[in-house]
PDB file of N, CA and C in Angstrom:
ATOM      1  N   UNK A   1     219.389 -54.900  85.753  1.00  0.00           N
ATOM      2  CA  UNK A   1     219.674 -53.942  86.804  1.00  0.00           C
ATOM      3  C   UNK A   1     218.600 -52.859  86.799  1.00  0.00           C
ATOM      4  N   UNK A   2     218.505 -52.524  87.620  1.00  0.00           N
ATOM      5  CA  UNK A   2     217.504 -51.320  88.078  1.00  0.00           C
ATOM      6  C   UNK A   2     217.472 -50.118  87.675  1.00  0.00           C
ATOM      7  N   UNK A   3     216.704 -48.963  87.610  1.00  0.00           N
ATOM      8  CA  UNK A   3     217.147 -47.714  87.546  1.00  0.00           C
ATOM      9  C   UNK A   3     218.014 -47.469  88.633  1.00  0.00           C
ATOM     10  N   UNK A   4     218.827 -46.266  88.429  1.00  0.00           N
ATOM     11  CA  UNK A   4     219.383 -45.682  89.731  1.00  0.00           C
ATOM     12  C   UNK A   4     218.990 -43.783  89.679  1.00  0.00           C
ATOM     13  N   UNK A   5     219.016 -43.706  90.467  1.00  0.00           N
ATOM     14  CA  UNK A   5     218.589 -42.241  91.422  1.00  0.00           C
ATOM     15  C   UNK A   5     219.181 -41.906  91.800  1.00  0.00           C
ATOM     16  N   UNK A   6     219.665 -40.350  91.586  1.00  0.00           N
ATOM     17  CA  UNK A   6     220.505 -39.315  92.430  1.00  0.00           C
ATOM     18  C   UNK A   6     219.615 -38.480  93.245  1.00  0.00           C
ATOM     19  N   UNK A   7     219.580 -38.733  94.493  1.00  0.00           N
ATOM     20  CA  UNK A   7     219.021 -37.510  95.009  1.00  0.00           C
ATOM     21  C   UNK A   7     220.187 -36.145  95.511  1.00  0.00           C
ATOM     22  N   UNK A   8     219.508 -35.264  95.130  1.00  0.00           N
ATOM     23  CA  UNK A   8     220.726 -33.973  95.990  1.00  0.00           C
ATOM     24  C   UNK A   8     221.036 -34.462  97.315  1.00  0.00           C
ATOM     25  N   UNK A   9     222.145 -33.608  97.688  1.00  0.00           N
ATOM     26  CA  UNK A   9     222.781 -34.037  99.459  1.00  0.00           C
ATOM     27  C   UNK A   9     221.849 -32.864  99.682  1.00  0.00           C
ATOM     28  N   UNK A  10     220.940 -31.675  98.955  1.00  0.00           N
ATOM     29  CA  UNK A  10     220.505 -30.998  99.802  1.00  0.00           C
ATOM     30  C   UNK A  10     219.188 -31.250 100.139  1.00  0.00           C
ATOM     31  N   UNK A  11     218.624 -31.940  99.767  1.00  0.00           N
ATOM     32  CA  UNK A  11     217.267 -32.580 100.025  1.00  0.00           C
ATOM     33  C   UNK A  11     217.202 -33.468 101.205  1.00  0.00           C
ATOM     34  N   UNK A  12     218.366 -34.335 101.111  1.00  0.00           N
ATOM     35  CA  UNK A  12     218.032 -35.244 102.500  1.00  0.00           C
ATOM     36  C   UNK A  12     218.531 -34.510 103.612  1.00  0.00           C
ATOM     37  N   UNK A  13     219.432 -34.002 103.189  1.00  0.00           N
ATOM     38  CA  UNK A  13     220.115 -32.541 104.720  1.00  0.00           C
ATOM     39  C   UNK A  13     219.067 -31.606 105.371  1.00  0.00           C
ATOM     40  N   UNK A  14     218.199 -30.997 104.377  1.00  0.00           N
ATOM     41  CA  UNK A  14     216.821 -29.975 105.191  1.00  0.00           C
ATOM     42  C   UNK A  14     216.042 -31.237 105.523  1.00  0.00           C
ATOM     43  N   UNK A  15     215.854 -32.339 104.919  1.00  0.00           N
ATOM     44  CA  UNK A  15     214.754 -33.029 105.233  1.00  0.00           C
ATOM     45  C   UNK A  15     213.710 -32.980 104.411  1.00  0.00           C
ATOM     46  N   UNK A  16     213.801 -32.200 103.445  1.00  0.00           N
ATOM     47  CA  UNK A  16     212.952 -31.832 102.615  1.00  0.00           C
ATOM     48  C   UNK A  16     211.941 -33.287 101.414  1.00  0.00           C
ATOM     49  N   UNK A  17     212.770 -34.312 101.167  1.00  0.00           N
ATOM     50  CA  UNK A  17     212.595 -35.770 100.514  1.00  0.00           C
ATOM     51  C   UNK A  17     211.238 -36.451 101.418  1.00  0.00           C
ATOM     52  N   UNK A  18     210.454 -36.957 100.559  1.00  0.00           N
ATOM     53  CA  UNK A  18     209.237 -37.479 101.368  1.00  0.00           C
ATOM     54  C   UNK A  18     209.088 -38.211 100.022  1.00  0.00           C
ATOM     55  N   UNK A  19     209.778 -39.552 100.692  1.00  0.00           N
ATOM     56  CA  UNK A  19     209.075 -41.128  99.099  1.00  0.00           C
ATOM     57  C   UNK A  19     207.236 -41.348  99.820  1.00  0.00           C
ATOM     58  N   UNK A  20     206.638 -41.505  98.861  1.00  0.00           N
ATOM     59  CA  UNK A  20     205.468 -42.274  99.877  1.00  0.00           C
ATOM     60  C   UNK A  20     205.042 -43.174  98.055  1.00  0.00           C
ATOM     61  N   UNK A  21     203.860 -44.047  98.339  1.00  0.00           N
ATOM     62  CA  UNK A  21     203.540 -44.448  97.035  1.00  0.00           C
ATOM     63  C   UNK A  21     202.595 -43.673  96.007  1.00  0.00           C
ATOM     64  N   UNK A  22     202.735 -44.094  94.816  1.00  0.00           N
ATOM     65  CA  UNK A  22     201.976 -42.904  93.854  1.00  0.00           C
ATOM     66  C   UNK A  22     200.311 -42.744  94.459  1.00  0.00           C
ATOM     67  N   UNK A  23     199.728 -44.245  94.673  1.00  0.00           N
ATOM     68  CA  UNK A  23     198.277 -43.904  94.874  1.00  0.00           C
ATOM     69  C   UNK A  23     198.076 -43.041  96.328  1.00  0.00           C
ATOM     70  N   UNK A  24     198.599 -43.465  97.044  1.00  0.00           N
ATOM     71  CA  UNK A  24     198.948 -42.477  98.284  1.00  0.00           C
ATOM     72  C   UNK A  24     199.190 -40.817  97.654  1.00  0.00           C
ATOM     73  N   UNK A  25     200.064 -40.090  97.243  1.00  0.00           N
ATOM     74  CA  UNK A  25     200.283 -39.108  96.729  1.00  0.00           C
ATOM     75  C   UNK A  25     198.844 -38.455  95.937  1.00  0.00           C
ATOM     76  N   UNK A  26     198.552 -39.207  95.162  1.00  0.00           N
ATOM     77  CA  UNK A  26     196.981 -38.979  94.028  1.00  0.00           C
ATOM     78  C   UNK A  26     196.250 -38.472  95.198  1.00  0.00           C
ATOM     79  N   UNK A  27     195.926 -39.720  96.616  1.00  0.00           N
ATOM     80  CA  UNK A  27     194.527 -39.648  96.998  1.00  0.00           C
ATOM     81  C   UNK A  27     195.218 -38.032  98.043  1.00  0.00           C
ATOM     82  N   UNK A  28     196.670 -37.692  98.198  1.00  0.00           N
ATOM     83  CA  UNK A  28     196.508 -36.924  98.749  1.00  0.00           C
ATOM     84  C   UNK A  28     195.938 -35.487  98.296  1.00  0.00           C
ATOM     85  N   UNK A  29     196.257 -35.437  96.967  1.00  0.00           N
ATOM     86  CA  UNK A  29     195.894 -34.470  95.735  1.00  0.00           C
ATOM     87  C   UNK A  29     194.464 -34.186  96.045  1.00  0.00           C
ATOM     88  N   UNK A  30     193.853 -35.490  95.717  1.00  0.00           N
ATOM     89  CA  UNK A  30     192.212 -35.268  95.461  1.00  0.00           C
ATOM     90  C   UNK A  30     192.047 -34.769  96.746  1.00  0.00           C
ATOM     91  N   UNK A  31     192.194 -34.920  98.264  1.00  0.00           N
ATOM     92  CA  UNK A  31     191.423 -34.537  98.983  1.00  0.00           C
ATOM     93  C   UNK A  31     192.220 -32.514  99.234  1.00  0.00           C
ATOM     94  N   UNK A  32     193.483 -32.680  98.736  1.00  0.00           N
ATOM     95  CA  UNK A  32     193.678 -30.601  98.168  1.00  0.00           C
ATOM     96  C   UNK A  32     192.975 -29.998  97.680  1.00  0.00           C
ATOM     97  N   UNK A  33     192.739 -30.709  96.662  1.00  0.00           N
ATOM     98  CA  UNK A  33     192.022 -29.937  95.400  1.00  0.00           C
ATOM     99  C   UNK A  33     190.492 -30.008  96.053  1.00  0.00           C
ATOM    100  N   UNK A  34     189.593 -31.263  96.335  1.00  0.00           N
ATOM    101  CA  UNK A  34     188.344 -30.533  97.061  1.00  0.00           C
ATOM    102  C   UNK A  34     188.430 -29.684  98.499  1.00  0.00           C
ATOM    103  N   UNK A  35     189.600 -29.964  99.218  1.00  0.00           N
ATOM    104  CA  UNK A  35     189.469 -28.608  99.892  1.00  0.00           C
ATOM    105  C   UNK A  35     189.578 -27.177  99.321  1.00  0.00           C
ATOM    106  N   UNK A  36     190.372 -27.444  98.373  1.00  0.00           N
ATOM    107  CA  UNK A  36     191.093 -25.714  97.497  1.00  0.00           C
ATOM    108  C   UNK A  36     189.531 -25.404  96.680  1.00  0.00           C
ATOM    109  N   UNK A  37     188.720 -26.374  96.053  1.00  0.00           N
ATOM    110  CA  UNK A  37     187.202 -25.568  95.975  1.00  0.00           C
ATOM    111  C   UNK A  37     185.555 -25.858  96.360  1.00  0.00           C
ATOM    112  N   UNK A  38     186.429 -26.381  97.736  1.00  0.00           N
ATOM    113  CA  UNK A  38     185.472 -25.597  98.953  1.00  0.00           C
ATOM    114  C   UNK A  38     185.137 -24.632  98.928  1.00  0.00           C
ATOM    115  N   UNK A  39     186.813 -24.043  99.551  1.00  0.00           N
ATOM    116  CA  UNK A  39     186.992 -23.008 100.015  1.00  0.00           C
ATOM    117  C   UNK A  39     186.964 -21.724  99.115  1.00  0.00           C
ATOM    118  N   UNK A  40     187.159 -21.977  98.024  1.00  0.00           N
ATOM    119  CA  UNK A  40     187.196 -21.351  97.082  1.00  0.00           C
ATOM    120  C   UNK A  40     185.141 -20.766  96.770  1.00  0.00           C
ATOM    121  N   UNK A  41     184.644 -21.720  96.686  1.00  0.00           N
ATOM    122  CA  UNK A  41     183.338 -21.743  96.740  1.00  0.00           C
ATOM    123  C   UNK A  41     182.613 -20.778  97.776  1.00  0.00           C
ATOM    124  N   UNK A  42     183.100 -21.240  99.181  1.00  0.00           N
ATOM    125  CA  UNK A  42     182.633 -20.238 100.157  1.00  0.00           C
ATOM    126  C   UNK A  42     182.918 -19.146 100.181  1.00  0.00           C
ATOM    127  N   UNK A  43     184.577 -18.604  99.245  1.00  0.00           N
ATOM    128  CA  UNK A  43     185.043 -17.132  99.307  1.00  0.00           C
ATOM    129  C   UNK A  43     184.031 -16.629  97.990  1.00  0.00           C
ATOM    130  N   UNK A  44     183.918 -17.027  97.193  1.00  0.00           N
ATOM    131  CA  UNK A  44     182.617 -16.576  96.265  1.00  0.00           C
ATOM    132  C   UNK A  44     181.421 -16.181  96.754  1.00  0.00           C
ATOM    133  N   UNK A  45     180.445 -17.341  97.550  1.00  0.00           N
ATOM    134  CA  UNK A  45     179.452 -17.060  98.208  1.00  0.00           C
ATOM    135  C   UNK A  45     179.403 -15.511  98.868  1.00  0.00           C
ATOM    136  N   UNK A  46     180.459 -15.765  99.662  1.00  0.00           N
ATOM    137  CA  UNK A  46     180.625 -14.454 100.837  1.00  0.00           C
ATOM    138  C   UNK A  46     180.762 -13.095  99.630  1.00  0.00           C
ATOM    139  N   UNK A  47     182.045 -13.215  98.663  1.00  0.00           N
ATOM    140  CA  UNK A  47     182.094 -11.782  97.722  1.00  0.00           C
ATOM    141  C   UNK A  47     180.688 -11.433  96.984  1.00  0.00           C
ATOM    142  N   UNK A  48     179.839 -12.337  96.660  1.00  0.00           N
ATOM    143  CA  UNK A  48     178.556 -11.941  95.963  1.00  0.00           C
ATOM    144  C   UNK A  48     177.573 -11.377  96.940  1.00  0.00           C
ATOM    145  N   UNK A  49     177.658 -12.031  98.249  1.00  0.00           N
ATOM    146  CA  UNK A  49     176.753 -11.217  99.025  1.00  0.00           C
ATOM    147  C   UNK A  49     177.400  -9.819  99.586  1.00  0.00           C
ATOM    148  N   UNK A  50     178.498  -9.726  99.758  1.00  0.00           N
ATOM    149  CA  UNK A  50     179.141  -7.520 100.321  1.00  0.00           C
ATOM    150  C   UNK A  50     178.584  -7.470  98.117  1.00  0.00           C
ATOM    151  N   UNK A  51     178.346  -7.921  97.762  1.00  0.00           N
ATOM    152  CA  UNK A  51     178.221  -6.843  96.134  1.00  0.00           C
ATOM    153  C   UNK A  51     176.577  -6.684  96.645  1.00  0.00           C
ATOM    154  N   UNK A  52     175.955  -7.686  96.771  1.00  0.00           N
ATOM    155  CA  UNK A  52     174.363  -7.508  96.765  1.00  0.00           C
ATOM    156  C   UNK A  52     174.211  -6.440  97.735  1.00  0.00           C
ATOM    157  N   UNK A  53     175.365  -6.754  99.078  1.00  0.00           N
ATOM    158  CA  UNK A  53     175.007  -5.137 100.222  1.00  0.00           C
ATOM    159  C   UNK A  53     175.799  -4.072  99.816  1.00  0.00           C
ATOM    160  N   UNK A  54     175.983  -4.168  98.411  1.00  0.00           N
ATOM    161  CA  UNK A  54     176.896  -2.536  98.179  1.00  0.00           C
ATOM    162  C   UNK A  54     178.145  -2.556  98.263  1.00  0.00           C
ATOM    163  N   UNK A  55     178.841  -3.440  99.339  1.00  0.00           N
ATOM    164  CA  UNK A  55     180.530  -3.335 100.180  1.00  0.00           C
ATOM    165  C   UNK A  55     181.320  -3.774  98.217  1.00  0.00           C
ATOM    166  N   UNK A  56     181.226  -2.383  97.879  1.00  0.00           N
ATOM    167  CA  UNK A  56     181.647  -2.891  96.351  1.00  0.00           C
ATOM    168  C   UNK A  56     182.149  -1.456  96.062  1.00  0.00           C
ATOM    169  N   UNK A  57     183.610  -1.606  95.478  1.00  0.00           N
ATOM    170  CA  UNK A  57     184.220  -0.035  95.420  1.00  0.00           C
ATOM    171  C   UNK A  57     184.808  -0.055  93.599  1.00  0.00           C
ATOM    172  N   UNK A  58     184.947   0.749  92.918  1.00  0.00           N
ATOM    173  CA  UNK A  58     185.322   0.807  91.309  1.00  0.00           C
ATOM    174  C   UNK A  58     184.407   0.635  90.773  1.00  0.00           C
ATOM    175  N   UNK A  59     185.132   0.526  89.187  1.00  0.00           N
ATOM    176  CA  UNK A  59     185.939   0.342  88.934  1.00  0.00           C
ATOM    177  C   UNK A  59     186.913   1.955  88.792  1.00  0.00           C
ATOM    178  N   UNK A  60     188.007   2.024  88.487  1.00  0.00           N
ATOM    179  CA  UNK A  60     188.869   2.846  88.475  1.00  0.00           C
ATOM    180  C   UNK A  60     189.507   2.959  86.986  1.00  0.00           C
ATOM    181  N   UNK A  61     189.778   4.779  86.732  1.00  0.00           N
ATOM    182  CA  UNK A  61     190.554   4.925  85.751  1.00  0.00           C
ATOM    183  C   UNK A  61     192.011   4.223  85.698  1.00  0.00           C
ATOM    184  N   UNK A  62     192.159   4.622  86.980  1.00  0.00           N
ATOM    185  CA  UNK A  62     193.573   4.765  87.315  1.00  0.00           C
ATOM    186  C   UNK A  62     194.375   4.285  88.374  1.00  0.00           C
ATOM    187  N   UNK A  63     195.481   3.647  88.770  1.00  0.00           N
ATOM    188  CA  UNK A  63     196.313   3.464  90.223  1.00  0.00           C
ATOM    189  C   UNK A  63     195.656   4.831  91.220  1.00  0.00           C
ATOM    190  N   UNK A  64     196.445   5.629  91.007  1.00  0.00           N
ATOM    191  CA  UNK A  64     195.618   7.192  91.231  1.00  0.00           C
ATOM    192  C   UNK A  64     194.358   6.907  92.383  1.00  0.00           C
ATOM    193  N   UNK A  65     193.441   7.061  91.131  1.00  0.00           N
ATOM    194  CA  UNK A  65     191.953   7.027  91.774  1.00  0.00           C
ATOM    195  C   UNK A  65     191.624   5.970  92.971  1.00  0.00           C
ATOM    196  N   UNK A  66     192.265   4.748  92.173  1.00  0.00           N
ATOM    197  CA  UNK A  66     192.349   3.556  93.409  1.00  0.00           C
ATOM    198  C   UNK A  66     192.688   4.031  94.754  1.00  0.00           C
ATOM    199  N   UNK A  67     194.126   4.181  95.104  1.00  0.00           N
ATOM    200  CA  UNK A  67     194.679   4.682  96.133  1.00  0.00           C
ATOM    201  C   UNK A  67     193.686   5.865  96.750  1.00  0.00           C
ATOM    202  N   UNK A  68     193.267   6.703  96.055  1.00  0.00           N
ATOM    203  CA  UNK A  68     192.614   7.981  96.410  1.00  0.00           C
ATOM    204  C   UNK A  68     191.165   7.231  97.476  1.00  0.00           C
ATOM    205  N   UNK A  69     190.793   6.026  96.584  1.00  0.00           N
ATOM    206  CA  UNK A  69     189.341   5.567  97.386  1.00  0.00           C
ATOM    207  C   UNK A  69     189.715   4.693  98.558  1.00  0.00           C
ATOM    208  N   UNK A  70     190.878   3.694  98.685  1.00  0.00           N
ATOM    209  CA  UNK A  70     191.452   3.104  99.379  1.00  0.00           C
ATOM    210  C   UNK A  70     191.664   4.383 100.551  1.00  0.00           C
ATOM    211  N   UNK A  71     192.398   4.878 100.565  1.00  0.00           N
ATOM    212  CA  UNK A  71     192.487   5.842 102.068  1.00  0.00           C
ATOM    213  C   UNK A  71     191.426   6.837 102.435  1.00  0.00           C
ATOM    214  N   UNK A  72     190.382   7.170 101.629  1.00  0.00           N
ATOM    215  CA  UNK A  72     189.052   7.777 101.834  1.00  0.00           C
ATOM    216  C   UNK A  72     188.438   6.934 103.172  1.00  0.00           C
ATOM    217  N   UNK A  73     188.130   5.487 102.279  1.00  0.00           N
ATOM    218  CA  UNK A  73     187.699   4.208 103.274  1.00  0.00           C
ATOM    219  C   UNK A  73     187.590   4.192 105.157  1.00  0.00           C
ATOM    220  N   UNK A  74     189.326   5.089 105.507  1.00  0.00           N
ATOM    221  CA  UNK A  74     189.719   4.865 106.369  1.00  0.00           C
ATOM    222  C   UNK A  74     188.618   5.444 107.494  1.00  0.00           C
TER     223      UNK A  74
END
């Protein structure tokens, strides 16, 4: 005999349950994860260049000081 499986009644009620097969699932992973550092890559690119033009504020003693430079900004 087989395994057997309980799924919750609340999973199939929202709809929330999605079977698909494992290699299906993997290849969906791999193509997350090279989007997640892409993108990740390009938000780097962009933060190193506002540091090279200055757009660079702290560091800070304090919450305090933070807030104080945060609404200066405005």
């Amino acid at each position: 005999m087989g395994k057997i499986i309980t799924i919750p009644k609340e999973l199939i009620k929202k709809g929330e349950l999605v079977i698909i097969p494992r290699k299906e699932y993997e290849a969906i992973l791999r193509v997350l994860r090279k989007k997640a550092r892409t993108q990740l890559n390009k938000d780097l690119k962009e933060a190193l260049k506002e540091v090279k033009r200055g757009k660079l504020i702290g560091p800070f003693e304090n919450v305090k000081d933070l807030i104080k430079s945060l609404n200066s900004k405005k």
